[in-house]
N, C-alpha and C. Protein backbone atom coordinates (compact mmCIF):
# COMPACT_ATOMS: atom_id res chain seq x y z
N UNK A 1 123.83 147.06 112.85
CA UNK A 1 124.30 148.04 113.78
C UNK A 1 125.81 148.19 113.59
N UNK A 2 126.32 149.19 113.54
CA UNK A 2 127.23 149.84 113.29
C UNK A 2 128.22 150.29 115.08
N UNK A 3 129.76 150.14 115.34
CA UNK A 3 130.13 150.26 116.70
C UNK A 3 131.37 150.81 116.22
N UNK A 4 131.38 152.19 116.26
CA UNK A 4 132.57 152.95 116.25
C UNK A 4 133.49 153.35 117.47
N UNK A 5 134.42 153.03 117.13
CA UNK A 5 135.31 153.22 118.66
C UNK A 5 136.74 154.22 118.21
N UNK A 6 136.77 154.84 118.55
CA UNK A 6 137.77 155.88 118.46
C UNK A 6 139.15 155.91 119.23
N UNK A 7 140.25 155.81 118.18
CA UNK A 7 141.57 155.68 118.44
C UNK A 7 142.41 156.96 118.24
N UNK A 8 143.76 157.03 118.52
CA UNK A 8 144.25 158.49 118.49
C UNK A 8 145.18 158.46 116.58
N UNK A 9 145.25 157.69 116.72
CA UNK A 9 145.87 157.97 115.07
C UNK A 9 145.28 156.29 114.34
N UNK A 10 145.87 156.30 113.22
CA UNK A 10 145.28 155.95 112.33
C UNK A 10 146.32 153.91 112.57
N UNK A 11 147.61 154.29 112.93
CA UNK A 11 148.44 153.36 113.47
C UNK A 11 148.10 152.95 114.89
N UNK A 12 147.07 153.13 115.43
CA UNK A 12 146.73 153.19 116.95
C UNK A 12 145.70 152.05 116.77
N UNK A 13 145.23 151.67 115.46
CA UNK A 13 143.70 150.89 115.15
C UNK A 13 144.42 149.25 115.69
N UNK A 14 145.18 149.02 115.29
CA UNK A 14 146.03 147.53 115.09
C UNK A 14 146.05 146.93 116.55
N UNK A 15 146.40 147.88 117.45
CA UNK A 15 146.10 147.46 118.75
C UNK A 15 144.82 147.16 119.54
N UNK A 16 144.20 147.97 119.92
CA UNK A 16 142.85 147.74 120.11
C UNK A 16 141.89 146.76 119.45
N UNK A 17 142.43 146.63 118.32
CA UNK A 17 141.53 145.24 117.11
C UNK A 17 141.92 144.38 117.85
N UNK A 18 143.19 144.08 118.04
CA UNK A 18 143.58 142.66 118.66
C UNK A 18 143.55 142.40 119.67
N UNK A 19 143.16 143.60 120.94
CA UNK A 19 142.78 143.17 122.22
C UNK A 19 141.82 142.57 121.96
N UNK A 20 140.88 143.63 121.58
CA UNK A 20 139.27 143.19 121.39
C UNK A 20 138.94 142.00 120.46
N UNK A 21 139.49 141.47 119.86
CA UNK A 21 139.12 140.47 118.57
C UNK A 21 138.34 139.29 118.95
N UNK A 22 138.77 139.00 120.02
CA UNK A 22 138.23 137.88 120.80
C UNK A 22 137.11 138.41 121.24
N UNK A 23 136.36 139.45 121.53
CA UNK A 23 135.47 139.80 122.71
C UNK A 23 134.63 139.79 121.75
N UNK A 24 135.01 140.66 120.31
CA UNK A 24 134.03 141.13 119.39
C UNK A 24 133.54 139.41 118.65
N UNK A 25 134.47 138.67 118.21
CA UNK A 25 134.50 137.45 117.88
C UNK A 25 133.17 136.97 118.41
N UNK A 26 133.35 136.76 119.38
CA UNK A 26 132.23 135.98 120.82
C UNK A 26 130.55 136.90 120.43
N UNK A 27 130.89 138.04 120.62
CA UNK A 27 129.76 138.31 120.36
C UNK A 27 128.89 139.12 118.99
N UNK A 28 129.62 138.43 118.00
CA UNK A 28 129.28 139.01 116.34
C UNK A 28 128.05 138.25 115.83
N UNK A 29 127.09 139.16 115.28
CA UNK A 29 126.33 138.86 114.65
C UNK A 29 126.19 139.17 113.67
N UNK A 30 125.12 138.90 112.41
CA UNK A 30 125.40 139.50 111.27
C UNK A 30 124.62 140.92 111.50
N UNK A 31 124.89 141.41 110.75
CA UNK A 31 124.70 143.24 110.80
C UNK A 31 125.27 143.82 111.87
N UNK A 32 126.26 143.54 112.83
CA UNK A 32 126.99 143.96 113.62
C UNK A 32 127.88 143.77 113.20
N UNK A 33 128.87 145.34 113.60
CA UNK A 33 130.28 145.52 112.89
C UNK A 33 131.21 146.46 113.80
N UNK A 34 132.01 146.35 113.97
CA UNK A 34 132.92 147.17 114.62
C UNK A 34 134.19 147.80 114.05
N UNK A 35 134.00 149.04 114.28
CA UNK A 35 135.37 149.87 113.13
C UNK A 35 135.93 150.73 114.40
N UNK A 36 137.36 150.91 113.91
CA UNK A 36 138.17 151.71 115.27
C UNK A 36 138.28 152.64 114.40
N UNK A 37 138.23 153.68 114.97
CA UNK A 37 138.47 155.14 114.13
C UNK A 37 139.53 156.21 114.58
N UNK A 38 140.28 156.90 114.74
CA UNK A 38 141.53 157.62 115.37
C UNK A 38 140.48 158.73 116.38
N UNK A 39 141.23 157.90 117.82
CA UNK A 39 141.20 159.00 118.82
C UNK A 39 141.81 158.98 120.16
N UNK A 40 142.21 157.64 120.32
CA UNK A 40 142.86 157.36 121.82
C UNK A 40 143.83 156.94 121.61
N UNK A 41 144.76 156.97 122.59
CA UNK A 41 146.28 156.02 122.63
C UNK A 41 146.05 155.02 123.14
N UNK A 42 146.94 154.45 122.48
CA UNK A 42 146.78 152.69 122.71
C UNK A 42 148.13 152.06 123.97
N UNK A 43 148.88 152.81 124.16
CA UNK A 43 150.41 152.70 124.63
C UNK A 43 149.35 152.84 126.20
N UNK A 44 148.67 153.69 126.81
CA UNK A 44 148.26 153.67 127.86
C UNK A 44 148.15 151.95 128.25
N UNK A 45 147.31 151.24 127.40
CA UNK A 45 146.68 150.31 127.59
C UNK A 45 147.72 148.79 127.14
N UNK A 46 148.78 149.63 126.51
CA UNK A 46 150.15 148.41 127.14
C UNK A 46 150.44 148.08 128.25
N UNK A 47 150.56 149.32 128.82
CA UNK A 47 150.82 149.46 130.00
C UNK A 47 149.97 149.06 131.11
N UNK A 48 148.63 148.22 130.90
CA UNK A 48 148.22 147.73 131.56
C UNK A 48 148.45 146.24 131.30
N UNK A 49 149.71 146.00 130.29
CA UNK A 49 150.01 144.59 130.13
C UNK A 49 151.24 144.44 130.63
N UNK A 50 151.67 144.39 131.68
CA UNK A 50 153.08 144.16 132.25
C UNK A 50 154.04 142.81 131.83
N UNK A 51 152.94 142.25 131.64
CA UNK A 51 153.88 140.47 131.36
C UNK A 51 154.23 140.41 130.41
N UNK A 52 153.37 141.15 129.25
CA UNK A 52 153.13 140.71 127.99
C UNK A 52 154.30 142.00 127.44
N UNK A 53 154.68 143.20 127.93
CA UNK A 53 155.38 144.27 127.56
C UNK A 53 156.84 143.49 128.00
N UNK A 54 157.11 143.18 129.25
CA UNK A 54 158.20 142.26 129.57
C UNK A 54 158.64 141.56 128.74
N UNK A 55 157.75 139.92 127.92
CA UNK A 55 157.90 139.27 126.99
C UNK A 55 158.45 140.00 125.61
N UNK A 56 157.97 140.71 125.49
CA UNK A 56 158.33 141.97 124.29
C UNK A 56 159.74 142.45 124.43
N UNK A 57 159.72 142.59 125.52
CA UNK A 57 160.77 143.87 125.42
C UNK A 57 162.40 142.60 126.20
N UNK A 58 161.71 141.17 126.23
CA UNK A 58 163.06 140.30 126.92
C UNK A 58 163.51 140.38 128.37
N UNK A 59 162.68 141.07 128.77
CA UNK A 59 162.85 141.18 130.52
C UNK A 59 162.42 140.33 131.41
N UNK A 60 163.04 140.56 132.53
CA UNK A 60 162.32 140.04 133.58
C UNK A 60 161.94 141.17 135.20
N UNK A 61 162.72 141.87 134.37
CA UNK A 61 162.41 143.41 135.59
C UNK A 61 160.80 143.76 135.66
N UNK A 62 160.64 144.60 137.06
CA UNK A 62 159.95 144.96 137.36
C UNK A 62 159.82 146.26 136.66
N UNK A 63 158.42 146.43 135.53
CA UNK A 63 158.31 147.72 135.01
C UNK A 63 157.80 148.46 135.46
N UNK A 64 156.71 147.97 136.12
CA UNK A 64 155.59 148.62 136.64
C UNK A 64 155.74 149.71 137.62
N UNK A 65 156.91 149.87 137.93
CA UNK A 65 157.49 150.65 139.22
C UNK A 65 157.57 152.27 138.29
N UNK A 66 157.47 152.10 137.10
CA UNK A 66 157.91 153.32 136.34
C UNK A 66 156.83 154.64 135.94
N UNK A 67 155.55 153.76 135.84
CA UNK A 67 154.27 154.57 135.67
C UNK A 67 153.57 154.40 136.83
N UNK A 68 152.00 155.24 136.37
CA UNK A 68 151.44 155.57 137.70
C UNK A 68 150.12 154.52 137.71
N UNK A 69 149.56 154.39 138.59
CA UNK A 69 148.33 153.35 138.33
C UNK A 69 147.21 154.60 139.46
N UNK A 70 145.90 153.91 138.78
CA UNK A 70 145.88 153.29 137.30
C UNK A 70 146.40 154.16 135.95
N UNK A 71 146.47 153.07 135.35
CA UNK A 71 147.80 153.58 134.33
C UNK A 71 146.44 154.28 133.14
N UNK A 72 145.39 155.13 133.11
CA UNK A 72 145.27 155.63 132.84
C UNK A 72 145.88 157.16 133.50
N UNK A 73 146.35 156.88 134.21
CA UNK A 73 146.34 158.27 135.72
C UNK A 73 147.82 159.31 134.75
N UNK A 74 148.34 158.59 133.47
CA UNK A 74 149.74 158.79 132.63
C UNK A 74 149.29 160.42 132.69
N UNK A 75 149.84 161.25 132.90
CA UNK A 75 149.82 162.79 132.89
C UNK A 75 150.59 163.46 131.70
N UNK A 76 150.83 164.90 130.77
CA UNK A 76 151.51 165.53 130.12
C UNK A 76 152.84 165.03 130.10
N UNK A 77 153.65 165.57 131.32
CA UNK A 77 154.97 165.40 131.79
C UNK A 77 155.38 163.98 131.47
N UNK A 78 154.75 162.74 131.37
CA UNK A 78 154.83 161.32 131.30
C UNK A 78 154.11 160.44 130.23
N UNK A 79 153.81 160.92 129.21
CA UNK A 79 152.70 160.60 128.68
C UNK A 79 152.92 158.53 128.55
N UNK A 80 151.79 158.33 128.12
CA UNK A 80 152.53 156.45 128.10
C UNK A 80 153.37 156.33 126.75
N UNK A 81 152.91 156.91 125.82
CA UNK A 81 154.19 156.96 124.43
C UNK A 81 155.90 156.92 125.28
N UNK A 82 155.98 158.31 125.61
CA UNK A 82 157.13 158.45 126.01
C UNK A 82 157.58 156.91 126.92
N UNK A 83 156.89 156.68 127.59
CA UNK A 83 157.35 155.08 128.88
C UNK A 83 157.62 154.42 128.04
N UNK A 84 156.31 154.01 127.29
CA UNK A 84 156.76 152.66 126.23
C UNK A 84 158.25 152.93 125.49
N UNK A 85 158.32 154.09 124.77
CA UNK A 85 159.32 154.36 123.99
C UNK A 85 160.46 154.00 124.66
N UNK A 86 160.55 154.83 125.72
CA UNK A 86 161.69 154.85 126.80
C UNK A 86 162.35 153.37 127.24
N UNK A 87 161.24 152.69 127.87
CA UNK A 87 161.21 151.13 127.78
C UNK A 87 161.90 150.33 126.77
N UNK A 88 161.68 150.40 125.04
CA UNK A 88 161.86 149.89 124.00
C UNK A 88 163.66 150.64 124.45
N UNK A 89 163.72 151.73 124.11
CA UNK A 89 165.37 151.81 124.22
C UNK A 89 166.16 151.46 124.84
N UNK A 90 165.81 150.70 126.24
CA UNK A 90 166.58 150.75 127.23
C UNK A 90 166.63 148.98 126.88
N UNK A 91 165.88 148.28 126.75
CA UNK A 91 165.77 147.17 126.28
C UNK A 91 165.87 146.44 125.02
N UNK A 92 165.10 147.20 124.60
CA UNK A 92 165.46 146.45 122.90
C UNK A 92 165.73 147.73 121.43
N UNK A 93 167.80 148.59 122.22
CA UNK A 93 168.08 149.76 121.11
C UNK A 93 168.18 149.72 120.16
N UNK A 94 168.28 148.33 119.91
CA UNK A 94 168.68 148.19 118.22
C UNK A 94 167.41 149.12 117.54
N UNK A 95 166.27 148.23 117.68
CA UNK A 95 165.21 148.29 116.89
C UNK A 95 164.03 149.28 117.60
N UNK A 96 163.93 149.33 118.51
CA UNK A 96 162.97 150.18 119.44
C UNK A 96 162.02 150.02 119.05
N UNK A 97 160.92 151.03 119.59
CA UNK A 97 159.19 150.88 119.49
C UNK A 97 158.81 150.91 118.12
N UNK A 98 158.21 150.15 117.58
CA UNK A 98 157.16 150.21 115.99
C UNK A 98 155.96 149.99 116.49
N UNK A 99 155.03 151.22 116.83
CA UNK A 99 153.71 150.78 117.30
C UNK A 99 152.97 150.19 116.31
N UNK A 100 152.97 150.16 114.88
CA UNK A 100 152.42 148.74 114.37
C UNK A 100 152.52 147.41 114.16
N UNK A 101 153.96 147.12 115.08
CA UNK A 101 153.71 145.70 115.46
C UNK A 101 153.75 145.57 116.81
N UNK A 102 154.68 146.17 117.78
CA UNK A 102 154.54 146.03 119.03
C UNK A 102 153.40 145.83 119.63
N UNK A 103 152.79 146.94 119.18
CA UNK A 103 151.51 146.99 119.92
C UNK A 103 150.35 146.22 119.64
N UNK A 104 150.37 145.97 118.31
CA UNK A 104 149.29 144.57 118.32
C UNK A 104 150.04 143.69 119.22
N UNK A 105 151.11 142.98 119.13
CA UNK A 105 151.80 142.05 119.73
C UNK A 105 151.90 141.65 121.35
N UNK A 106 151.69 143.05 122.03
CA UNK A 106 151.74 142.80 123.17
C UNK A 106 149.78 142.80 123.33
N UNK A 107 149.03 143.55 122.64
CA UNK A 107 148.03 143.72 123.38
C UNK A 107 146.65 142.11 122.85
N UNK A 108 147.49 141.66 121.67
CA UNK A 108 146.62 140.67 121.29
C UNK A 108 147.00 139.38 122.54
N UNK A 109 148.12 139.30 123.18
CA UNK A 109 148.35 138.51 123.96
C UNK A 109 147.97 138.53 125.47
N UNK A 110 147.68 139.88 125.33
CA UNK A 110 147.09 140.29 127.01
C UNK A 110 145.42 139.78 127.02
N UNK A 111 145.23 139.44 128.36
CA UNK A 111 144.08 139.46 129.24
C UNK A 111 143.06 140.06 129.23
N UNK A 112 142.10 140.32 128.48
CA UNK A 112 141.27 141.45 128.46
C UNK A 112 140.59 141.78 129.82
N UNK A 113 140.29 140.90 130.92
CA UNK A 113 140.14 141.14 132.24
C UNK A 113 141.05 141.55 132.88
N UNK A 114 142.08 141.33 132.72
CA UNK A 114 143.29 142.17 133.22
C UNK A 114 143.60 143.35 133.21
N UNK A 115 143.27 143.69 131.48
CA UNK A 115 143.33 145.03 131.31
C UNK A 115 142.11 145.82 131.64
N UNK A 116 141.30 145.46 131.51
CA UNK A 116 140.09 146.20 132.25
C UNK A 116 140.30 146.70 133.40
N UNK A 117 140.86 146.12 134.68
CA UNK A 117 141.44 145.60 136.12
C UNK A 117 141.82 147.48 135.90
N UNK A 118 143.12 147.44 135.39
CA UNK A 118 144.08 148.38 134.93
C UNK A 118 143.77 149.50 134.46
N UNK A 119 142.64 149.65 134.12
CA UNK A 119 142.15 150.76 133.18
C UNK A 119 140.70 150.78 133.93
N UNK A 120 140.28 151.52 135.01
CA UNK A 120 138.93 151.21 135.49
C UNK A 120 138.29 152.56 135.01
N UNK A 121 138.92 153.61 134.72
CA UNK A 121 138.39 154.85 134.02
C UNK A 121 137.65 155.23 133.14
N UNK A 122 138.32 154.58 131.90
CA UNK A 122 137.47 154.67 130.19
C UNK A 122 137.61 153.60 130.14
N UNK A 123 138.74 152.69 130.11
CA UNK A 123 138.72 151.36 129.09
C UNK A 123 137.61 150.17 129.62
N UNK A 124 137.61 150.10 130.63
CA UNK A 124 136.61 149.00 131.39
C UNK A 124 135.30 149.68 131.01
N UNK A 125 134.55 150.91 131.23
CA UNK A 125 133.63 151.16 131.48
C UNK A 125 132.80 150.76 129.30
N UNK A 126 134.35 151.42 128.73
CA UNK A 126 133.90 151.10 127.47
C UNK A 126 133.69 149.78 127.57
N UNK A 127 134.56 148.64 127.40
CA UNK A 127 134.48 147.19 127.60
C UNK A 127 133.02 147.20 128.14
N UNK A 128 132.45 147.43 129.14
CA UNK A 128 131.45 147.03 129.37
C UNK A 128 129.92 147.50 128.59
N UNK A 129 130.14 148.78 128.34
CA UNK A 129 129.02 149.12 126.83
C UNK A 129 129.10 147.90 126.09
N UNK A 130 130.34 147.87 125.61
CA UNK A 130 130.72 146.86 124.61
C UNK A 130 130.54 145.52 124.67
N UNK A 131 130.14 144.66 125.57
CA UNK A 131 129.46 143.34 126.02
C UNK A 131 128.12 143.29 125.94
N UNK A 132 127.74 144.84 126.95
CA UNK A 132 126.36 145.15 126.23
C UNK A 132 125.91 145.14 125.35
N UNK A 133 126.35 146.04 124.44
CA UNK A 133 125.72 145.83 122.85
C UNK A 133 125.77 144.88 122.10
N UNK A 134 126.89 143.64 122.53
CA UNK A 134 127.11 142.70 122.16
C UNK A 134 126.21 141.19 122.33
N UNK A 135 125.73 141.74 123.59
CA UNK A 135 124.74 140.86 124.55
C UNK A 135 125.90 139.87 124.98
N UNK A 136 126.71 139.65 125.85
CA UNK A 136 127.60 138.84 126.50
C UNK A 136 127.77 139.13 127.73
N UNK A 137 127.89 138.19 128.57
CA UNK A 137 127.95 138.39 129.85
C UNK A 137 129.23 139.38 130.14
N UNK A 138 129.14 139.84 131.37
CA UNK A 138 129.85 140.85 132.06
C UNK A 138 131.83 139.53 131.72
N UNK A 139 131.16 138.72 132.18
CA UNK A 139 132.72 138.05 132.55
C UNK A 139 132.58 136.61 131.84
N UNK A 140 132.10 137.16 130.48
CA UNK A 140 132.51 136.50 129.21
C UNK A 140 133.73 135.49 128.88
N UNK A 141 133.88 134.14 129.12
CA UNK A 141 135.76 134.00 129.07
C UNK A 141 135.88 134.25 127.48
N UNK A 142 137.24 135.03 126.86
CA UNK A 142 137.69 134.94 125.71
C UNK A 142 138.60 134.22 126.05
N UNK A 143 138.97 133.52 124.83
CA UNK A 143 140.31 132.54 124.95
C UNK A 143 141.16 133.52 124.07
N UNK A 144 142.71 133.38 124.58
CA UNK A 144 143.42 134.41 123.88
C UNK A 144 144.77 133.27 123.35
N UNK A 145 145.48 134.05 122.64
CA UNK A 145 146.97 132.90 122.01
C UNK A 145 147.79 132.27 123.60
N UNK A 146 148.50 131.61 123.35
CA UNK A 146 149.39 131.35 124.13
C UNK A 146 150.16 132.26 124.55
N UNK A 147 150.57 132.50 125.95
CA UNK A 147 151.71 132.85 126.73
C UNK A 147 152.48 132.84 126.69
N UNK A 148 152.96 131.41 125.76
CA UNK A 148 154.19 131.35 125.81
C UNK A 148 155.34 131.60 124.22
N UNK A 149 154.22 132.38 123.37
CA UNK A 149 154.46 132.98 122.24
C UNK A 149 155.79 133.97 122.52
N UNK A 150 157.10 134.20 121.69
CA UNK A 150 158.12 134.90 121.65
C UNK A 150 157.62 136.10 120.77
N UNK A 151 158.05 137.11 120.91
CA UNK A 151 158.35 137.94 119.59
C UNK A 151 159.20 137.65 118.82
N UNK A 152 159.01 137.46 117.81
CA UNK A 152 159.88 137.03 116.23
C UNK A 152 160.75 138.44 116.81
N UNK A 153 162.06 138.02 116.71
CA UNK A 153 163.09 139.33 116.85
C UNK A 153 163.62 139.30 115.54
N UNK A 154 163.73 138.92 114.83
CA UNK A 154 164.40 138.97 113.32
C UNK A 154 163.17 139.42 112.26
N UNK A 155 161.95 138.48 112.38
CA UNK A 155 161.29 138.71 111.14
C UNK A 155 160.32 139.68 111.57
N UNK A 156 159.80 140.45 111.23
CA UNK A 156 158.67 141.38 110.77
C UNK A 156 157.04 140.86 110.90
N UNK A 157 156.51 140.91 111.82
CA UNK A 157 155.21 140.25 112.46
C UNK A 157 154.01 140.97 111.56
N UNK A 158 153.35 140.37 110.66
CA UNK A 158 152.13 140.87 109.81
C UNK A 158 150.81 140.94 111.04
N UNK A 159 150.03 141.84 110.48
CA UNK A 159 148.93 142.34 111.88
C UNK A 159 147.68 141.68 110.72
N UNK A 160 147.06 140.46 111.20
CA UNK A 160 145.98 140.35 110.31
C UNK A 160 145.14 141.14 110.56
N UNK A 161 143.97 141.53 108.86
CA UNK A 161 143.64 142.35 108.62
C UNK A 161 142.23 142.28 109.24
């Protein structure tokens, strides 16, 4: 069986792999496979990582005050690109947003119950197909990296493949 999941560009895949890696991990079998394909933004679903965007970005401010919840609710006028981006400049100008490492970086470290929490619209409801087909319970624990992981600010973070 074959599980296509659709991302908005082709740099959008790196994130979503590494939320999910753990979930898919847990419940892989052989002939089950999962491919992300370009169709959604992934920056929405940073934004349901507040701690982990903080850690990133060297803060200790309150971000969350900036978007709308649920933070799918991001509208035209606001899109979550623009926040994140906005975010990265105000915090870290040197170098700003590289959504192919940032965004694995913050989202492989986030909560996948958390972000579900955050996203009760599409992302949870997908998550939950996705346990399904997997056969795993609703509230599956994944174990995820440590918390207390830095972002490498000097070196260049490789996204395993």
């Amino acid at each position: 069986m074959k599980i296509l999941v659709y991302v908005e560009g082709h740099s959008d895949r790196a994130g979503p792999e590494a939320l999910l890696r753990r979930l898919v991990a847990a419940g892989q079998e052989p002939g089950v496979g999962l491919r992300f394909l370009p169709q959604h933004d992934k920056t929405a679903l940073m934004l349901a990582c507040p701690d982990q965007l903080r850690r990133c970005l060297g803060t200790v401010d309150a971000l969350e005050e900036r978007w709308r919840r649920p933070v799918e609710e991001q509208n035209d006028e606001h899109p979550p690109k623009s926040i994140v981006k906005r975010l990265f400049r105000r915090y870290r100008p040197k170098r700003g947003y590289v959504d192919t490492k940032d965004a694995p970086w913050i989202l492989e470290r986030a909560d996948l119950s958390a972000v579900e929490e955050a996203c009760p619209q599409c992302f949870a409801p997908f998550v939950a197909d996705l346990r399904r087909v997997l056969q795993l319970p609703a509230c599956a624990a994944i174990s995820r990296p440590s918390d207390s992981a830095v972002w490498p600010r000097s070196a260049p973070r490789t996204v395993p493949s």
